[in-house]
PDB file of N, CA and C in Angstrom:
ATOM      1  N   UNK A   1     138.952  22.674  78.654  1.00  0.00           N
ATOM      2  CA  UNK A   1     138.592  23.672  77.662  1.00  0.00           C
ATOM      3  C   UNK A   1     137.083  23.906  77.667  1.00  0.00           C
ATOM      4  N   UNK A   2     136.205  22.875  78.141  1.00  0.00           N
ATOM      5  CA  UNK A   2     134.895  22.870  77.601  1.00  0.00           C
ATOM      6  C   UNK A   2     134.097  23.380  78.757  1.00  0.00           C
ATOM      7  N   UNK A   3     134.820  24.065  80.131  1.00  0.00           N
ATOM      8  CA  UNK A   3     135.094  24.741  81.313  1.00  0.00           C
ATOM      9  C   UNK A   3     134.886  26.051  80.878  1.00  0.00           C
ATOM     10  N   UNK A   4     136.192  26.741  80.422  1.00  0.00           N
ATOM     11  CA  UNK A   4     136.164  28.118  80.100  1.00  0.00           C
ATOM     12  C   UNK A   4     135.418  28.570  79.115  1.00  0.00           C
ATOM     13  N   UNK A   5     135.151  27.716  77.764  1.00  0.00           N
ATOM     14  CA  UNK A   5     133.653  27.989  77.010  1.00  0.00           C
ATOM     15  C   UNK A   5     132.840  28.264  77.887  1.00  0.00           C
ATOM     16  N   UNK A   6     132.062  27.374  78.229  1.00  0.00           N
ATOM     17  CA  UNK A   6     130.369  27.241  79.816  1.00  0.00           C
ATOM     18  C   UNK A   6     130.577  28.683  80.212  1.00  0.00           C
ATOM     19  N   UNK A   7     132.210  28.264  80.865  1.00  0.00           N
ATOM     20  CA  UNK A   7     132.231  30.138  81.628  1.00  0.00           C
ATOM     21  C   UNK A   7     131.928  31.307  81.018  1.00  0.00           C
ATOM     22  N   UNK A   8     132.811  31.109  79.906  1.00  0.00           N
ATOM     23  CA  UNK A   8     132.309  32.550  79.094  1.00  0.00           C
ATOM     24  C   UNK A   8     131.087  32.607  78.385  1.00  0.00           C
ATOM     25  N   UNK A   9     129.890  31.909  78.095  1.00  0.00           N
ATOM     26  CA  UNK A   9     128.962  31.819  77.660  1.00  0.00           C
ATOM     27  C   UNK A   9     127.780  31.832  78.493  1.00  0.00           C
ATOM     28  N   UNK A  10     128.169  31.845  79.839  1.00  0.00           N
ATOM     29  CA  UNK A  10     127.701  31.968  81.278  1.00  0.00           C
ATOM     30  C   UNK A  10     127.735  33.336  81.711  1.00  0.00           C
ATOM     31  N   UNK A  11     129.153  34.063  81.600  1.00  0.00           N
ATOM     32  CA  UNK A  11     129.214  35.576  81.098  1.00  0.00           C
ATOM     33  C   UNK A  11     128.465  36.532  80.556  1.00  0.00           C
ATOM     34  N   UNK A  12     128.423  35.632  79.032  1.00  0.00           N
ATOM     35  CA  UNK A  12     127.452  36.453  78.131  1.00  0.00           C
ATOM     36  C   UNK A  12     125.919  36.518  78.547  1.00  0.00           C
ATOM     37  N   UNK A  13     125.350  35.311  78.848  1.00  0.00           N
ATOM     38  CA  UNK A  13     124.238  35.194  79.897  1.00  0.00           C
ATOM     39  C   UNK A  13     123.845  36.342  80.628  1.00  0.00           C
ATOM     40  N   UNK A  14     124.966  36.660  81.408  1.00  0.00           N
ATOM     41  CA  UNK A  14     124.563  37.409  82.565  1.00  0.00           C
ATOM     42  C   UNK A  14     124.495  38.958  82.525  1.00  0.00           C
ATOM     43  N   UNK A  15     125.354  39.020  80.943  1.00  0.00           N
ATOM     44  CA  UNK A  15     125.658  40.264  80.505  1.00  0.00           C
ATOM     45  C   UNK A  15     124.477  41.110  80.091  1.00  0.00           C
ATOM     46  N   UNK A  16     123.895  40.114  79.265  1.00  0.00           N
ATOM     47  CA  UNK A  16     122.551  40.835  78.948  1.00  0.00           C
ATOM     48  C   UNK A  16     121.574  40.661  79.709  1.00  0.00           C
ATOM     49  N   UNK A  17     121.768  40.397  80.573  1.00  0.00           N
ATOM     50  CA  UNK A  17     120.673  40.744  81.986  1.00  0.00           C
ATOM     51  C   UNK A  17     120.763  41.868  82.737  1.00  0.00           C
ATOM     52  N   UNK A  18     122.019  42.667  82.821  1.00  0.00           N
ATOM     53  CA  UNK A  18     122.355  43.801  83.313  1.00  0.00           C
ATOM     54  C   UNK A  18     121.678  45.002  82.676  1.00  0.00           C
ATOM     55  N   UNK A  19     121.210  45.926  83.426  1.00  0.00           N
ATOM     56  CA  UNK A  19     120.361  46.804  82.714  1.00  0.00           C
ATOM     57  C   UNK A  19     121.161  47.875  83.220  1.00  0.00           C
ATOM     58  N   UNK A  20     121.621  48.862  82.449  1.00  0.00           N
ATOM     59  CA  UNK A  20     122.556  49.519  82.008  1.00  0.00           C
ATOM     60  C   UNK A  20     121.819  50.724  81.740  1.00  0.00           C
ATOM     61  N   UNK A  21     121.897  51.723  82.876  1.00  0.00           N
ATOM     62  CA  UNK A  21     121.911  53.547  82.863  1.00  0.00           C
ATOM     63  C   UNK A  21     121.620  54.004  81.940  1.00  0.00           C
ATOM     64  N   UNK A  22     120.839  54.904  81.468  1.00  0.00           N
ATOM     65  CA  UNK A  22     120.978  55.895  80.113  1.00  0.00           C
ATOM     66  C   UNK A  22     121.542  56.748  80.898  1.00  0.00           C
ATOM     67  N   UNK A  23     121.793  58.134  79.862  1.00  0.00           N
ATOM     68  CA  UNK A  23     122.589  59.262  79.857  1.00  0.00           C
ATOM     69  C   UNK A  23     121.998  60.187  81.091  1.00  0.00           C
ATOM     70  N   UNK A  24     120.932  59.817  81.030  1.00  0.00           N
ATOM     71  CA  UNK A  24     120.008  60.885  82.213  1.00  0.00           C
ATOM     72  C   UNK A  24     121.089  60.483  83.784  1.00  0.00           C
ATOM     73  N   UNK A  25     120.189  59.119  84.137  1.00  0.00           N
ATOM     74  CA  UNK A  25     121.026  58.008  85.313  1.00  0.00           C
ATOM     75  C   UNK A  25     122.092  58.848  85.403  1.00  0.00           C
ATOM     76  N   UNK A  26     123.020  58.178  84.336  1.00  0.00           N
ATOM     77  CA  UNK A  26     124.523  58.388  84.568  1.00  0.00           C
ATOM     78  C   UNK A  26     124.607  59.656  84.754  1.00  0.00           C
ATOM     79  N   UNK A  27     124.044  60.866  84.515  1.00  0.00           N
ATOM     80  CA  UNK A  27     124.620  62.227  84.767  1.00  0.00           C
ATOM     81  C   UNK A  27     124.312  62.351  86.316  1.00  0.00           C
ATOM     82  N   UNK A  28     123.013  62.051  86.564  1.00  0.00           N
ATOM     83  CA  UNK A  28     122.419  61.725  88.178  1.00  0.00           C
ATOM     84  C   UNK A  28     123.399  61.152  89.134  1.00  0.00           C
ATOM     85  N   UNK A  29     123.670  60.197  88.938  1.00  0.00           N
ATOM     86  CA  UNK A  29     124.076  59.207  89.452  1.00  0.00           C
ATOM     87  C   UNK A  29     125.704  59.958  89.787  1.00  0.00           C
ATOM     88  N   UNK A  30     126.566  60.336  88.750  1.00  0.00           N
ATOM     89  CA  UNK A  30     127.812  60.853  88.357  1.00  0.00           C
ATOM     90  C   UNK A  30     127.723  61.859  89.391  1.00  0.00           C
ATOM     91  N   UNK A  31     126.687  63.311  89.248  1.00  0.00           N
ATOM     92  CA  UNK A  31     126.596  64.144  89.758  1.00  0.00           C
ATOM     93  C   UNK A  31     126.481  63.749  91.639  1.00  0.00           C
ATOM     94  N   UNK A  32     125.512  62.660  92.108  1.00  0.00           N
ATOM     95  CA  UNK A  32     125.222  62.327  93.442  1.00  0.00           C
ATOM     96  C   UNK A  32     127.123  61.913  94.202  1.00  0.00           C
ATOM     97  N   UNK A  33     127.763  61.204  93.457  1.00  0.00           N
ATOM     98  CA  UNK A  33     128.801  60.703  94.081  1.00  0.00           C
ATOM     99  C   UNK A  33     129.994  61.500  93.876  1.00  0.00           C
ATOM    100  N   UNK A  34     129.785  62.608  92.496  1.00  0.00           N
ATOM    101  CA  UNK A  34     130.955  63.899  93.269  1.00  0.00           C
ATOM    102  C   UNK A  34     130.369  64.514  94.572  1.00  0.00           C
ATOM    103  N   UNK A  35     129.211  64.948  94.721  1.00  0.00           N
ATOM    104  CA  UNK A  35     128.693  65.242  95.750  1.00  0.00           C
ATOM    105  C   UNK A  35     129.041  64.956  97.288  1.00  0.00           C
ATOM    106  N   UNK A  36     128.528  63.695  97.200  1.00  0.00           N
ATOM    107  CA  UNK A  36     129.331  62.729  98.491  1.00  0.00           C
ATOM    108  C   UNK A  36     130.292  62.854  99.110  1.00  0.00           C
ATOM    109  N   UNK A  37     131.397  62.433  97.755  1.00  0.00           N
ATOM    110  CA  UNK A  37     133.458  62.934  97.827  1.00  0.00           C
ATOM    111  C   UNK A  37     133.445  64.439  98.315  1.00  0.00           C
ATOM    112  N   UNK A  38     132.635  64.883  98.004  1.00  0.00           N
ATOM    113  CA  UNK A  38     133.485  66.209  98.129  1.00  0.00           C
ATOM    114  C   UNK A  38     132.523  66.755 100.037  1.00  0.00           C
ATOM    115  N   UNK A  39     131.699  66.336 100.025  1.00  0.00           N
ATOM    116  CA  UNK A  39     130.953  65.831 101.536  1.00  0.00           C
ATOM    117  C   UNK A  39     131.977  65.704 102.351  1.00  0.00           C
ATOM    118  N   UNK A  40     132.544  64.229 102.000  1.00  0.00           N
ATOM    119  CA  UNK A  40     132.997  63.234 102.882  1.00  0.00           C
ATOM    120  C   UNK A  40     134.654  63.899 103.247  1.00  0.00           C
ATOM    121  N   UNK A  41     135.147  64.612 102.026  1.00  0.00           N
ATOM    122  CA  UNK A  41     135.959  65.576 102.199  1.00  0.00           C
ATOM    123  C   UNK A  41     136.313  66.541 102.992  1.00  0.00           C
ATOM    124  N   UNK A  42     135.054  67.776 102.452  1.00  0.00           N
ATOM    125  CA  UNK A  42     135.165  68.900 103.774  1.00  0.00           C
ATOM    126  C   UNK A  42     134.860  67.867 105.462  1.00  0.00           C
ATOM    127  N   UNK A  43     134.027  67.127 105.553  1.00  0.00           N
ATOM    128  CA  UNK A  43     134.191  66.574 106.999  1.00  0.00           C
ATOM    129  C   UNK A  43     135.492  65.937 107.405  1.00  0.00           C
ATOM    130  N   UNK A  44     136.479  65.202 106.365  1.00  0.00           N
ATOM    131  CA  UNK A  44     137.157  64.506 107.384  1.00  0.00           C
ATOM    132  C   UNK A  44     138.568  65.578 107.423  1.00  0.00           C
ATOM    133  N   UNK A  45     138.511  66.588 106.701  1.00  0.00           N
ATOM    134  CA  UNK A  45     139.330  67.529 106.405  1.00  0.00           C
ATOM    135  C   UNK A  45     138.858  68.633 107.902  1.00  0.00           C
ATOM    136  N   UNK A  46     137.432  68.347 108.210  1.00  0.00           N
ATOM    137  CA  UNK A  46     137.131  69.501 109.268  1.00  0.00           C
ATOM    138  C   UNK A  46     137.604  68.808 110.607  1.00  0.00           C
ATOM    139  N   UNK A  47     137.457  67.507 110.241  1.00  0.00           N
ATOM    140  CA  UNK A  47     137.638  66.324 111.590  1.00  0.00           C
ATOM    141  C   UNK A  47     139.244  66.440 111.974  1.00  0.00           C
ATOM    142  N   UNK A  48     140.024  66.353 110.890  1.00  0.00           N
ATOM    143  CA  UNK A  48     140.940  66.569 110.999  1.00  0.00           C
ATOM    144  C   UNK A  48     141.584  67.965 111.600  1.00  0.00           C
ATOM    145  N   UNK A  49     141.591  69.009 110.438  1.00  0.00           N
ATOM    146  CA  UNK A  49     141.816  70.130 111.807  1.00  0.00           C
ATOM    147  C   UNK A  49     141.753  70.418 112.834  1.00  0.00           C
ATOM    148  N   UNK A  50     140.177  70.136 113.158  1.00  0.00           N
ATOM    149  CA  UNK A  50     140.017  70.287 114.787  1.00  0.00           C
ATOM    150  C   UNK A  50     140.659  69.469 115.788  1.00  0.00           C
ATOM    151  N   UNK A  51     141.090  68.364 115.252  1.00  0.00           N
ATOM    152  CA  UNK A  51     141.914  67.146 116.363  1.00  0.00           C
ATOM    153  C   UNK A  51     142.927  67.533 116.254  1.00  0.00           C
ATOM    154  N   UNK A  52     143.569  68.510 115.318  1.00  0.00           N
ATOM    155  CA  UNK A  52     144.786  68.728 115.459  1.00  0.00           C
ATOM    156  C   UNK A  52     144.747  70.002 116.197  1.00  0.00           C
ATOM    157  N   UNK A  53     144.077  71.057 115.940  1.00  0.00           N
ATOM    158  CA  UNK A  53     143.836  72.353 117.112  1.00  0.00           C
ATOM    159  C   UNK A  53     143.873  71.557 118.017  1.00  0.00           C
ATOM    160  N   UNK A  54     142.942  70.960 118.226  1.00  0.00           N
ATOM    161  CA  UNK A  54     142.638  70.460 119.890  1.00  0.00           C
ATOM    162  C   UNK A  54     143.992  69.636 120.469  1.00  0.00           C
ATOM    163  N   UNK A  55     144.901  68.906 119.900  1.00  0.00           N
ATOM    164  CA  UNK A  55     146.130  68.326 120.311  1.00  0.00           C
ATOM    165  C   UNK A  55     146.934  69.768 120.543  1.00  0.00           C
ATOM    166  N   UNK A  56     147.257  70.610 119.778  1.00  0.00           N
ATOM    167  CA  UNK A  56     147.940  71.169 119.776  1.00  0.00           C
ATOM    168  C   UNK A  56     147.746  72.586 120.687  1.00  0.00           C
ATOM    169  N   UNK A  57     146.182  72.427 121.722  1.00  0.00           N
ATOM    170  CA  UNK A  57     145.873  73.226 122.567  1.00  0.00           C
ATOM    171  C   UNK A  57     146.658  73.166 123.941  1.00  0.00           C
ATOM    172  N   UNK A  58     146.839  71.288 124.027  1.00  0.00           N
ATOM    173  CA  UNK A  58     147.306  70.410 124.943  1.00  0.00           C
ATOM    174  C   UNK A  58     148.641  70.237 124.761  1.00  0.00           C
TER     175      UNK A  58
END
């Protein structure tokens, strides 16, 4: 028992060491990684078509 206390009080420790985004960040931050997805999207969506044209040339 005197295990999972330590642990969770070890937790709390670490919790408030985390420095945590304001609203600005998070809209930044939010905004950068739809960005990305939708990046990483049209490419593997373009990657894709074309390997399939190109199979289907052959």
């Amino acid at each position: 028992m005197k295990k999972i206390i330590k642990f969770f009080k070890g937790v709390k420790k670490e919790i408030s060491r985390v420095r945590w985004p304001n609203k600005k960040e998070m809209v930044k931050y939010s905004i950068a990684t739809i960005v990305f997805i939708l990046f990483f999207c049209a490419f593997f969506y373009s990657f894709d078509a074309i390997t399939a044209w190109l199979i289907e040339l052959f």
